[in-house]
N, C-alpha and C. Protein backbone atom coordinates (compact mmCIF):
# COMPACT_ATOMS: atom_id res chain seq x y z
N UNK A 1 9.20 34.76 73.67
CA UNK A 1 9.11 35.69 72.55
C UNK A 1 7.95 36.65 72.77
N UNK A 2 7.96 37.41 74.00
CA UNK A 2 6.63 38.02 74.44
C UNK A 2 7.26 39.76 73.77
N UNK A 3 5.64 40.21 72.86
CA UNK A 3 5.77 40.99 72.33
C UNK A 3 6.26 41.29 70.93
N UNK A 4 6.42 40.24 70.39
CA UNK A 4 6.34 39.57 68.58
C UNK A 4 6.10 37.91 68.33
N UNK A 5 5.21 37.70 68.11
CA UNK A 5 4.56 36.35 67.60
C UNK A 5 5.86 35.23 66.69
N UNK A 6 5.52 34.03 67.53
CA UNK A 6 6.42 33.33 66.52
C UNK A 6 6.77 33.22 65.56
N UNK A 7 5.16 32.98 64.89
CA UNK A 7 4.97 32.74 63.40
C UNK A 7 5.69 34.65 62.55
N UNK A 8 6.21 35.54 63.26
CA UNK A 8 6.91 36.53 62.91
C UNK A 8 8.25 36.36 62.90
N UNK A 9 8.86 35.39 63.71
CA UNK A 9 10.19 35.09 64.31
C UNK A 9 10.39 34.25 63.43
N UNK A 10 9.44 32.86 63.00
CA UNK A 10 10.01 32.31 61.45
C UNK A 10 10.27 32.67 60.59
N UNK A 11 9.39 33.68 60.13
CA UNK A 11 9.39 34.72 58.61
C UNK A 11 10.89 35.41 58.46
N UNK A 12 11.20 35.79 59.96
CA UNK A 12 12.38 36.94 59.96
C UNK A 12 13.59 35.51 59.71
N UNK A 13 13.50 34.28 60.70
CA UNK A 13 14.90 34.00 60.43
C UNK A 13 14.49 32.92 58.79
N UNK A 14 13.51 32.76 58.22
CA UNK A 14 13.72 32.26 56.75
C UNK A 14 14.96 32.98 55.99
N UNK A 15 13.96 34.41 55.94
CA UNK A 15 14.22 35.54 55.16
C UNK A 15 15.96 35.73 55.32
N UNK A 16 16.24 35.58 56.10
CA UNK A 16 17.55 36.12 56.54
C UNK A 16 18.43 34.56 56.01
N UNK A 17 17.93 33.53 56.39
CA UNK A 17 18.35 32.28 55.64
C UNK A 17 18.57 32.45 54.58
N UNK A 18 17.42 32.50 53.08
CA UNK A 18 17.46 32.66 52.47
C UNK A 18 18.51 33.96 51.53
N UNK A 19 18.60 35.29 51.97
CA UNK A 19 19.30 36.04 51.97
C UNK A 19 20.68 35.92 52.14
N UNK A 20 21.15 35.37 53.29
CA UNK A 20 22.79 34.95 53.04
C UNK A 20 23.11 33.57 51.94
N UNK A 21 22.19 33.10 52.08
CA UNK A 21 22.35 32.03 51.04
C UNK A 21 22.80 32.66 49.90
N UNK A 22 21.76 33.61 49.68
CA UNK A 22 21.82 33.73 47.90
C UNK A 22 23.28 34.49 47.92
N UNK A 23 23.48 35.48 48.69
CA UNK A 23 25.05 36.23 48.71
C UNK A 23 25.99 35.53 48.52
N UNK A 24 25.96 34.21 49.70
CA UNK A 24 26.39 33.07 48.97
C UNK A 24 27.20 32.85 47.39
N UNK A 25 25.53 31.91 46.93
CA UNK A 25 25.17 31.59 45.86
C UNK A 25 26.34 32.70 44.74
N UNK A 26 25.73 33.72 45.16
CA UNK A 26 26.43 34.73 43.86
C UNK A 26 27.83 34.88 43.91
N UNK A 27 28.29 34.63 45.34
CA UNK A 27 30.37 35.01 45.50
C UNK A 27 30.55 33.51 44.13
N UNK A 28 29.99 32.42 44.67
CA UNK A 28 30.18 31.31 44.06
C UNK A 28 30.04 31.50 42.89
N UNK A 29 28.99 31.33 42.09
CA UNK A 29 28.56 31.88 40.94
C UNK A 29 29.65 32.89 40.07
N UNK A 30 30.34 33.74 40.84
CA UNK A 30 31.03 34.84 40.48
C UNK A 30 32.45 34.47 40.46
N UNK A 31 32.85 33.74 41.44
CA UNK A 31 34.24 32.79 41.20
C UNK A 31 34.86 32.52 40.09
N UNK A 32 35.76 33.56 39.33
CA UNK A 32 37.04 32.72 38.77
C UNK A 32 37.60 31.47 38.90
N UNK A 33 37.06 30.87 37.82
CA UNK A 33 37.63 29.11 37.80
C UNK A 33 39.10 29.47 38.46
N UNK A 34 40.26 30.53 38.02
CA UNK A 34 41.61 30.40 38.62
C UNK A 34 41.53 30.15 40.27
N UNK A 35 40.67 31.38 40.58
CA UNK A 35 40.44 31.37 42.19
C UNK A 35 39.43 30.44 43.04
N UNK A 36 38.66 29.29 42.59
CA UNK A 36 38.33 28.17 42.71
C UNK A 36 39.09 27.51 44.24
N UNK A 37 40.10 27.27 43.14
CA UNK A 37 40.90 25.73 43.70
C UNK A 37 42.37 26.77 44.31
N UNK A 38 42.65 28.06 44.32
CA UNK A 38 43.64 28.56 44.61
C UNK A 38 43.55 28.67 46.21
N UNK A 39 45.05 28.18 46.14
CA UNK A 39 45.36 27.76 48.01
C UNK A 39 46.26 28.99 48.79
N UNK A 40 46.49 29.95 47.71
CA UNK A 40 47.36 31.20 48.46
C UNK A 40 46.47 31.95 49.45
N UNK A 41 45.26 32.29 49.27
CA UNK A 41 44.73 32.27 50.84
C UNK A 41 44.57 31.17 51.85
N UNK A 42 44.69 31.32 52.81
CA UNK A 42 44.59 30.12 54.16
C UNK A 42 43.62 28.95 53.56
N UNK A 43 42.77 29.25 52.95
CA UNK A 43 41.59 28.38 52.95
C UNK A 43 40.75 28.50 51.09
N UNK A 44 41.11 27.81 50.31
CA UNK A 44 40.64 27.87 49.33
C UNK A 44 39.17 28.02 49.23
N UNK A 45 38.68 29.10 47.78
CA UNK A 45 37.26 29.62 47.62
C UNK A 45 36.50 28.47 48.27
N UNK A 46 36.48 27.37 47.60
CA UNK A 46 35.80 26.39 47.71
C UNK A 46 35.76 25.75 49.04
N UNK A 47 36.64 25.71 49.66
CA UNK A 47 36.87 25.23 50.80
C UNK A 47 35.78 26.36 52.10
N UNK A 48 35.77 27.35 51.89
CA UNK A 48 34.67 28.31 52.25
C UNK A 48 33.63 27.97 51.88
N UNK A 49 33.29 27.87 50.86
CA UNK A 49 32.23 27.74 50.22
C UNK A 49 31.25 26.62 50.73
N UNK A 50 32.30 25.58 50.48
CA UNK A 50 31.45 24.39 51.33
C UNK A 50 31.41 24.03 52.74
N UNK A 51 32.20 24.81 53.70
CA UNK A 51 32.20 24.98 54.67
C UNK A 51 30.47 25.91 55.54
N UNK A 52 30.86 26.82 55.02
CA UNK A 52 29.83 27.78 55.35
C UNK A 52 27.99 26.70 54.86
N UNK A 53 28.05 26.09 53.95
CA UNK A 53 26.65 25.13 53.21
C UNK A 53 26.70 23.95 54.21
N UNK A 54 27.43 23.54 54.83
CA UNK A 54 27.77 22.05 55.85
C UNK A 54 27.37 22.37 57.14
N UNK A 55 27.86 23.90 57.26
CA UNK A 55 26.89 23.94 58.86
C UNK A 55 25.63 24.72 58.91
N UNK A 56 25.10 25.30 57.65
CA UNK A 56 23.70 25.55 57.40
C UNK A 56 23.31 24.53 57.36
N UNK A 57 23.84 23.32 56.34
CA UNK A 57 22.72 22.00 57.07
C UNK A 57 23.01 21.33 57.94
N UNK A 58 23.78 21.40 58.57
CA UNK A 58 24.16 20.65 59.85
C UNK A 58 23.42 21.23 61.14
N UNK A 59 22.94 22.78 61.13
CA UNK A 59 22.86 23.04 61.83
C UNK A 59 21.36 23.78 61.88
N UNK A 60 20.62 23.71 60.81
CA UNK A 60 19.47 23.40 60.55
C UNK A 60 18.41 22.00 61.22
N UNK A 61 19.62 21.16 61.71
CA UNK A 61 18.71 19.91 62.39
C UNK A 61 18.67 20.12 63.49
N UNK A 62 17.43 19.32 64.27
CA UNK A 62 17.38 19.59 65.76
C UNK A 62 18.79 18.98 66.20
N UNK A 63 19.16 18.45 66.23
CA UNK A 63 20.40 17.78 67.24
C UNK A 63 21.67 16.91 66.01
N UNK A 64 22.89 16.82 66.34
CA UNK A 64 23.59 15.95 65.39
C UNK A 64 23.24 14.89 65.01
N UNK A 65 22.54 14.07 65.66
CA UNK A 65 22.11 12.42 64.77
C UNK A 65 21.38 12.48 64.02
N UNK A 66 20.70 13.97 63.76
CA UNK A 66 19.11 14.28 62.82
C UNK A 66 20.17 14.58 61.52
N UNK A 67 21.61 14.76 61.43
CA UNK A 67 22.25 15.59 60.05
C UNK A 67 22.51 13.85 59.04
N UNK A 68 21.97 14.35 58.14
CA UNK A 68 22.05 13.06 56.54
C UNK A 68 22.91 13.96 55.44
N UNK A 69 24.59 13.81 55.33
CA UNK A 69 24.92 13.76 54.57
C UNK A 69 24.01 14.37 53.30
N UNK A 70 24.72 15.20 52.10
CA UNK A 70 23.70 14.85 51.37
C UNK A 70 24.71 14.16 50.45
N UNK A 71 23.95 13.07 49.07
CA UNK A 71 24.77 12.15 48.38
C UNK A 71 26.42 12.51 47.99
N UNK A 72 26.61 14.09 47.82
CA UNK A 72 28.04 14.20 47.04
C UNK A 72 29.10 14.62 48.33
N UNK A 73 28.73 14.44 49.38
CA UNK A 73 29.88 14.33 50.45
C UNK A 73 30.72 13.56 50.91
N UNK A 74 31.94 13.97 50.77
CA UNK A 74 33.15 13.20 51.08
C UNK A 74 32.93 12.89 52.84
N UNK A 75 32.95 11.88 53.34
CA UNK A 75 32.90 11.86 54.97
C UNK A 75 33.70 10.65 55.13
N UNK A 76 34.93 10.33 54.23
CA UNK A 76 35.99 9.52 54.95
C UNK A 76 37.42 10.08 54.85
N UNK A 77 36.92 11.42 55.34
CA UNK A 77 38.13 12.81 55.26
C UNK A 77 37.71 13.11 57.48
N UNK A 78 38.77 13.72 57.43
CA UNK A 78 39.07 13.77 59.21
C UNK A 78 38.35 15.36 59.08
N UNK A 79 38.64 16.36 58.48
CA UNK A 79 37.87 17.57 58.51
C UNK A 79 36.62 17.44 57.52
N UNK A 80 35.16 16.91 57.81
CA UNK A 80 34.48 16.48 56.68
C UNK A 80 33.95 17.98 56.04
N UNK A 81 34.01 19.49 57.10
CA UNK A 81 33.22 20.38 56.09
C UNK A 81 34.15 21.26 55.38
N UNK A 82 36.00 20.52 55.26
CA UNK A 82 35.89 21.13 53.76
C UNK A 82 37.71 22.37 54.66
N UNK A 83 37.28 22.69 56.22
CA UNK A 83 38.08 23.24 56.56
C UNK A 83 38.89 22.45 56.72
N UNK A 84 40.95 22.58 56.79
CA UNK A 84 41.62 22.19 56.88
C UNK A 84 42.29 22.50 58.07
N UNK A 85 41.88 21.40 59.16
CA UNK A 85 42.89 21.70 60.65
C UNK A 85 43.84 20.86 60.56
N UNK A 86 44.73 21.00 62.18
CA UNK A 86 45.65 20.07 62.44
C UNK A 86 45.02 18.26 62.24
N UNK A 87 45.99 17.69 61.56
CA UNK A 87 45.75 16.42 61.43
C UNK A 87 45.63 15.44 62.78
N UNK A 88 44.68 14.66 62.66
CA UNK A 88 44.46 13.97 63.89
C UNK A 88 45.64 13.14 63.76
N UNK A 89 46.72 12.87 65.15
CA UNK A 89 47.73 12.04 64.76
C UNK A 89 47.22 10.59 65.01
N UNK A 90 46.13 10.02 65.36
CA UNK A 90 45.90 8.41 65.29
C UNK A 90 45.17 8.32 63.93
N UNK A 91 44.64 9.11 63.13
CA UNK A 91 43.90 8.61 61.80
C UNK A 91 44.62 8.52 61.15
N UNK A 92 44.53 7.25 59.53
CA UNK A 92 44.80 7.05 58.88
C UNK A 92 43.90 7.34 57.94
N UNK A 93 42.68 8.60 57.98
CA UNK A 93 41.87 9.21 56.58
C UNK A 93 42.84 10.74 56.44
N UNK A 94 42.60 11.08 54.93
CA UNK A 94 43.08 12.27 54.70
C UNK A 94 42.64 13.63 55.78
N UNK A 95 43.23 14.40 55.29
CA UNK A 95 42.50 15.50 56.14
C UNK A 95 41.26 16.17 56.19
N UNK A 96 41.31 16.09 54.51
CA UNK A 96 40.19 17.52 54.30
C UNK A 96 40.17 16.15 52.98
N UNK A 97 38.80 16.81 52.53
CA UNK A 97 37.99 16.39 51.30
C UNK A 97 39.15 16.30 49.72
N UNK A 98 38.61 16.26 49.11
CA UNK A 98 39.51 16.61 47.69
C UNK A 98 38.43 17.85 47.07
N UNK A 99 38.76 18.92 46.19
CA UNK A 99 37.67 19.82 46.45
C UNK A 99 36.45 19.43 45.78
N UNK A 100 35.75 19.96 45.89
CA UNK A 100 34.73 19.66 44.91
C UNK A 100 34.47 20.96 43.99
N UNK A 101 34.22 20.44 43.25
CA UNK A 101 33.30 21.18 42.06
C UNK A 101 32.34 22.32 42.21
N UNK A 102 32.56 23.66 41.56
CA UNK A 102 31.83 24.72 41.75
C UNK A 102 30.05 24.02 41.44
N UNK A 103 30.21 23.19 40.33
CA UNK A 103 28.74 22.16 40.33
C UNK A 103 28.10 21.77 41.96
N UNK A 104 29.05 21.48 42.00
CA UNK A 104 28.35 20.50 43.20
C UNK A 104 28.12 21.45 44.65
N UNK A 105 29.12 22.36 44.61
CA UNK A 105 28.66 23.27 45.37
C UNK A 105 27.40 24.15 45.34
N UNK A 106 27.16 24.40 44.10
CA UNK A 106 25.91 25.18 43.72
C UNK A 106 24.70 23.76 44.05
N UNK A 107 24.92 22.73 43.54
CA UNK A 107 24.09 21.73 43.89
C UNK A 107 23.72 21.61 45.37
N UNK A 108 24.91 21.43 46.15
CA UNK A 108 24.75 21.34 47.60
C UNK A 108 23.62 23.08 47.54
N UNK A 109 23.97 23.80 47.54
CA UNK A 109 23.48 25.11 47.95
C UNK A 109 21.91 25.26 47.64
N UNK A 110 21.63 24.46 46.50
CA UNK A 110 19.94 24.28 46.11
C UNK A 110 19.80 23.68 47.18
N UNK A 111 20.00 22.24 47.74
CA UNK A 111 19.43 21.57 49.11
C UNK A 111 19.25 22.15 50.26
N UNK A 112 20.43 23.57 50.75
CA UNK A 112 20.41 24.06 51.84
C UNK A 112 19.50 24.96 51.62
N UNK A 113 19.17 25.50 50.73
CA UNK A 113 18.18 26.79 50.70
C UNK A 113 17.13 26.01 50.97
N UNK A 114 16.59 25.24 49.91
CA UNK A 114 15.31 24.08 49.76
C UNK A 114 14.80 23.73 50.85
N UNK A 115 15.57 23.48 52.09
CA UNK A 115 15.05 22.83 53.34
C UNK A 115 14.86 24.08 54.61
N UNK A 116 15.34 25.34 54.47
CA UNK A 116 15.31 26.62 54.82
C UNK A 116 13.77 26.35 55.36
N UNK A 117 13.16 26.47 54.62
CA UNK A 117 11.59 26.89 55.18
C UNK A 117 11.09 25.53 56.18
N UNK A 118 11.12 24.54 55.93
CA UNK A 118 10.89 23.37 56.45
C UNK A 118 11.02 23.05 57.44
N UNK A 119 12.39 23.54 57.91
CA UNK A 119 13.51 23.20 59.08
C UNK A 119 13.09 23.92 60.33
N UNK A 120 13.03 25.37 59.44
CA UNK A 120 13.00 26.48 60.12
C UNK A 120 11.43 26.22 60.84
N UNK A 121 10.43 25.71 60.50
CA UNK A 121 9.04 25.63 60.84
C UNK A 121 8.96 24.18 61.13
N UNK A 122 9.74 23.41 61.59
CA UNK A 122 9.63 22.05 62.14
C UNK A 122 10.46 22.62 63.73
N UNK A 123 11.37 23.48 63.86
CA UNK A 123 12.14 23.29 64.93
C UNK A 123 11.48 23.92 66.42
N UNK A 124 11.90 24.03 67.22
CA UNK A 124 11.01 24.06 68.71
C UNK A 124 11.72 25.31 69.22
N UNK A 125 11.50 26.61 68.71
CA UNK A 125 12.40 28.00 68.86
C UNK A 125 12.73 28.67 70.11
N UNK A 126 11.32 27.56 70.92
CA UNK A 126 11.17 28.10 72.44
C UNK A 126 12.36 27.19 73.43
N UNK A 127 13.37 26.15 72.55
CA UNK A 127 13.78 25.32 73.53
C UNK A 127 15.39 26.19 73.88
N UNK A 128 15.87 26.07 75.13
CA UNK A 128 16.38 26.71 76.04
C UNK A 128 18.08 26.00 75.42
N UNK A 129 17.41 25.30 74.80
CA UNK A 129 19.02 24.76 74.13
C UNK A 129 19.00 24.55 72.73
N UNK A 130 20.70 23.97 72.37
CA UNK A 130 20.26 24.18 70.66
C UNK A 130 20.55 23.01 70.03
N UNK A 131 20.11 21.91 70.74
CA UNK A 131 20.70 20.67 70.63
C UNK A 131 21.58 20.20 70.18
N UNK A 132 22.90 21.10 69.69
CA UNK A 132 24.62 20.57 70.14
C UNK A 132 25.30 21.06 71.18
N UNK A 133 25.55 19.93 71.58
CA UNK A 133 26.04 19.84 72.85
C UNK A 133 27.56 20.83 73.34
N UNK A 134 28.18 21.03 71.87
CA UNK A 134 29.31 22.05 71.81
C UNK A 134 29.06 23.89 71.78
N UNK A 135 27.21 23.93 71.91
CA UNK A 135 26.61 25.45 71.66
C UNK A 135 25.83 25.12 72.84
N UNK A 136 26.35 25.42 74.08
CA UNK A 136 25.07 25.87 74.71
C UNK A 136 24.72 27.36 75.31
N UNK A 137 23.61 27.58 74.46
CA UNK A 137 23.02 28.31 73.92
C UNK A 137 21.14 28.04 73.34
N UNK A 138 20.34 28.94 73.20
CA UNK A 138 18.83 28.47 73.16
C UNK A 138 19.26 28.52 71.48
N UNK A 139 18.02 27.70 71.27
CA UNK A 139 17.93 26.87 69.75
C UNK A 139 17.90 28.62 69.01
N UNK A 140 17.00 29.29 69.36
CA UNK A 140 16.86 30.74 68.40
C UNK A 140 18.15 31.12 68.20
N UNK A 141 18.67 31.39 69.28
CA UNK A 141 19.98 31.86 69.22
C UNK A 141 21.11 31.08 68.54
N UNK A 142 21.20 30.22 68.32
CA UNK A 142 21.69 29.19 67.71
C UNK A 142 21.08 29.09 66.00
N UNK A 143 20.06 29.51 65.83
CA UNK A 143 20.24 29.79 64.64
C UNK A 143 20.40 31.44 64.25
N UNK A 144 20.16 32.08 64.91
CA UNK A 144 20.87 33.31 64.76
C UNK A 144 22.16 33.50 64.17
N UNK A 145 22.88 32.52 64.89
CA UNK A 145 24.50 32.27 64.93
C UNK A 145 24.87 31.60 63.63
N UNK A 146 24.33 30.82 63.09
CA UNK A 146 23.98 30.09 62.32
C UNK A 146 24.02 30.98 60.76
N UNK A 147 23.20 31.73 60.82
CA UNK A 147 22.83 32.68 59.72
C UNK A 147 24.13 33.46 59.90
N UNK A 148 24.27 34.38 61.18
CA UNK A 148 25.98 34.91 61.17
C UNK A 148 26.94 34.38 60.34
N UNK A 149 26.99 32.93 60.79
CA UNK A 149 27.96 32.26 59.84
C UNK A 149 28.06 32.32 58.57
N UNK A 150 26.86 32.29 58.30
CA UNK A 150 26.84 32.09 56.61
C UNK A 150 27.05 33.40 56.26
N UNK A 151 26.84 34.69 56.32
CA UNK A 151 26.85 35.85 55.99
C UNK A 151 28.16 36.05 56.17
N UNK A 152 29.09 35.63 57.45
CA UNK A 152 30.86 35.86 57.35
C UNK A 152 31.58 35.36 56.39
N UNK A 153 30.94 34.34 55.73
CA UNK A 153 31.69 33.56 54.59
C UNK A 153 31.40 33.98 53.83
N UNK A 154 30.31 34.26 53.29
CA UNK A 154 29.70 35.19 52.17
C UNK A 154 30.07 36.41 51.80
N UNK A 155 30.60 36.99 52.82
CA UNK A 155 31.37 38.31 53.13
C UNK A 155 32.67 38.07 52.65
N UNK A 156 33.28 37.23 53.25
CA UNK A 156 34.65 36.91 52.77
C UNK A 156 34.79 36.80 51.58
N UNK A 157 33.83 35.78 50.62
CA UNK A 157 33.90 35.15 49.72
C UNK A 157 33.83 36.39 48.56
N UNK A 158 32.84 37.09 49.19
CA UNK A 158 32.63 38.40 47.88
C UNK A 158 33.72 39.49 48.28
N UNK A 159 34.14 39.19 49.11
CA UNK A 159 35.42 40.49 49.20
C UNK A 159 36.65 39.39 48.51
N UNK A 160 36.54 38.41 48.35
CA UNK A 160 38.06 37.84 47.23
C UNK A 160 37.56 38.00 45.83
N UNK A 161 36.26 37.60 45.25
CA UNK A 161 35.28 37.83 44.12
C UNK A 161 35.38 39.72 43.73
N UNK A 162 35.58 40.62 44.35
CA UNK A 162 35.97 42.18 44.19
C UNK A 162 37.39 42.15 44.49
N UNK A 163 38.27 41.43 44.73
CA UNK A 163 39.70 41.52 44.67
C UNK A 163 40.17 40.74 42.91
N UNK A 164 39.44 40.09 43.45
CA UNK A 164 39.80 39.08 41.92
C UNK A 164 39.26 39.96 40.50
N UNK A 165 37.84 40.20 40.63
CA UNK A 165 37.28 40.38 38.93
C UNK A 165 36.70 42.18 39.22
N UNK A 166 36.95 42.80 40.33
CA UNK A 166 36.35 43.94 40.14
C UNK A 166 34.75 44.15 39.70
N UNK A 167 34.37 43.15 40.64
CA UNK A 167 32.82 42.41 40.41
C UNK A 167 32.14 42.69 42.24
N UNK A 168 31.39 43.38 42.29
CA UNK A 168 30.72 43.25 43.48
C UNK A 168 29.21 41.79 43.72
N UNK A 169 29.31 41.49 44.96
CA UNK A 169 28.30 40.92 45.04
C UNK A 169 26.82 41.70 44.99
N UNK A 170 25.50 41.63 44.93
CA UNK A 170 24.66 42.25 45.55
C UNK A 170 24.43 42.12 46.45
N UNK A 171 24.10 43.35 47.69
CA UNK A 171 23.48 42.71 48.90
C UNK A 171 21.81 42.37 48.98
N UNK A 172 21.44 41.39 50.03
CA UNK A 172 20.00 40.68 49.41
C UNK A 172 19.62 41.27 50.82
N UNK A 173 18.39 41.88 50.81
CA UNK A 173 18.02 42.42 51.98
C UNK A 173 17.39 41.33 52.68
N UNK A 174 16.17 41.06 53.13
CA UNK A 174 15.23 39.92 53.35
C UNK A 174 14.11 40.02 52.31
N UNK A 175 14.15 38.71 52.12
CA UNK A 175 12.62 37.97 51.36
C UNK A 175 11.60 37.81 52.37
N UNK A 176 10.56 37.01 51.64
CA UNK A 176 9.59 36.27 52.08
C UNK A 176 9.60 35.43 52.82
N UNK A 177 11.19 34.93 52.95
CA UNK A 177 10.77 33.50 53.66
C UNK A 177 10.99 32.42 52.94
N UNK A 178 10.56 32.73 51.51
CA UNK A 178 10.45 31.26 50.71
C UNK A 178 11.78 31.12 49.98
N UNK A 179 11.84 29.61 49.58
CA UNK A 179 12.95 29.65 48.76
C UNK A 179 13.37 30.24 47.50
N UNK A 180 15.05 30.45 47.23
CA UNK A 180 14.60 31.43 46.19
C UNK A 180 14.48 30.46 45.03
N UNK A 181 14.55 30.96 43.63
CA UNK A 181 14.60 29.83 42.89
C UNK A 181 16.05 29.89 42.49
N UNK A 182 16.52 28.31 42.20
CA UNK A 182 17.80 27.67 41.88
C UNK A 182 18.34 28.47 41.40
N UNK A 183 18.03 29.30 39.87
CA UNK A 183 19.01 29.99 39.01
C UNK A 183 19.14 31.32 39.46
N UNK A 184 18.74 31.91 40.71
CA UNK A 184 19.45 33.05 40.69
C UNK A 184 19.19 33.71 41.96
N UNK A 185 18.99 34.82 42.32
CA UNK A 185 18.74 34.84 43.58
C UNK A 185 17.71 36.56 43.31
N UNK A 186 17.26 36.68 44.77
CA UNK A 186 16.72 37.92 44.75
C UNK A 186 16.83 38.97 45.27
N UNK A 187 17.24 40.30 44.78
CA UNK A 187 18.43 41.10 44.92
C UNK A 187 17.64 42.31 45.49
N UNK A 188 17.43 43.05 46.42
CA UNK A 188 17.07 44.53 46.59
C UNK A 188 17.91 45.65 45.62
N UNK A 189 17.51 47.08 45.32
CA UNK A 189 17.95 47.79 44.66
C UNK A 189 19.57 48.29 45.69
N UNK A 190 19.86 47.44 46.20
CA UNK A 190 21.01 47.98 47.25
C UNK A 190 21.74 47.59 45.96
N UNK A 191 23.07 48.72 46.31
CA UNK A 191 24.59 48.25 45.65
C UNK A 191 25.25 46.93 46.13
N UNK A 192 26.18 46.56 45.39
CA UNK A 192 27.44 45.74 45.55
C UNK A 192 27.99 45.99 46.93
N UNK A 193 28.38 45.07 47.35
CA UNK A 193 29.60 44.98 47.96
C UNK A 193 30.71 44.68 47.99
């Protein structure tokens, strides 16, 4: 990282953590109970929703054996984050989760933000890998990718949230770094999307 200081390289990928989060936060937040649980797109709101929060914390840990469930996860489902693939033909667990609750999603979403700063300043940014073995790729870059993710779902999520209620999301530029607080998020004077 020659020619910007680490402790600059944390600030930027918090901020940017924090920021897709809250975009997040608000498609959710903004969700029509109808469009919730509705399966006429490929992949129900929710099913996004908690998809996109499962590999922010999943992928917030140094390596897979470091990821702890948090208490309201279904994990005796064959797709545990929520996406629905081809069924494994030797299992006898369901496929996918049963959905959960816009609650519990917003719940899950306080934990992933919450550990944002922590994670982000415990992890080793200089290591040449990203400790899953299915990304190789250096850990920075890997959370780079990481944040991508969450911002594509977030994207998605607020372009069905402006199909549905004629409701834009805000876009969240970067923060501080810190978490935002639970009830709401923190918005730059930018428009909707």
């Amino acid at each position: 990282m020659e020619g910007i200081s680490e402790a600059a390289v944390r600030v930027a990928l918090k901020g940017q953590y924090h920021s897709a989060l809250a975009m997040l936060r608000e498609a959710v937040e903004l969700c029509p109970d109808d469009l919730w649980l509705d399966e006429t797109p490929r992949n129900a709101f929710w099913r996004v929703a908690y998809h996109a929060l499962f590999f922010v914390h999943l992928y917030l840990m140094d390596t897979p054996e470091d990821f702890v469930p948090w208490a309201g996860h279904q994990a005796d489902v064959q797709q545990q984050d929520g996406i629905e693939g081809p069924p494994e033909p030797d299992s006898t667990l369901p496929v996918s989760p049963n959905p959960y609750p816009k609650t519990d999603v917003l719940a899950y979403w306080a934990i992933c933000d919450a550990m944002v700063h922590e994670r982000v300043d415990a992890m080793d940014l200089s290591s040449e890998t990203s400790g899953f073995y299915w990304y190789p790729i250096s850990k920075l870059e890997h959370q780079i990718v990481n944040i991508r993710h969450t911002a594509h779902h977030a994207a998605q999520l607020a372009d069905r949230v402006r199909a549905a209620r004629d409701v834009g999301v805000k876009w969240v530029g970067s923060g501080s770094g810190e978490p935002r607080a639970s009830g709401g998020s923190a918005h730059d004077s930018s428009p909707s999307v």
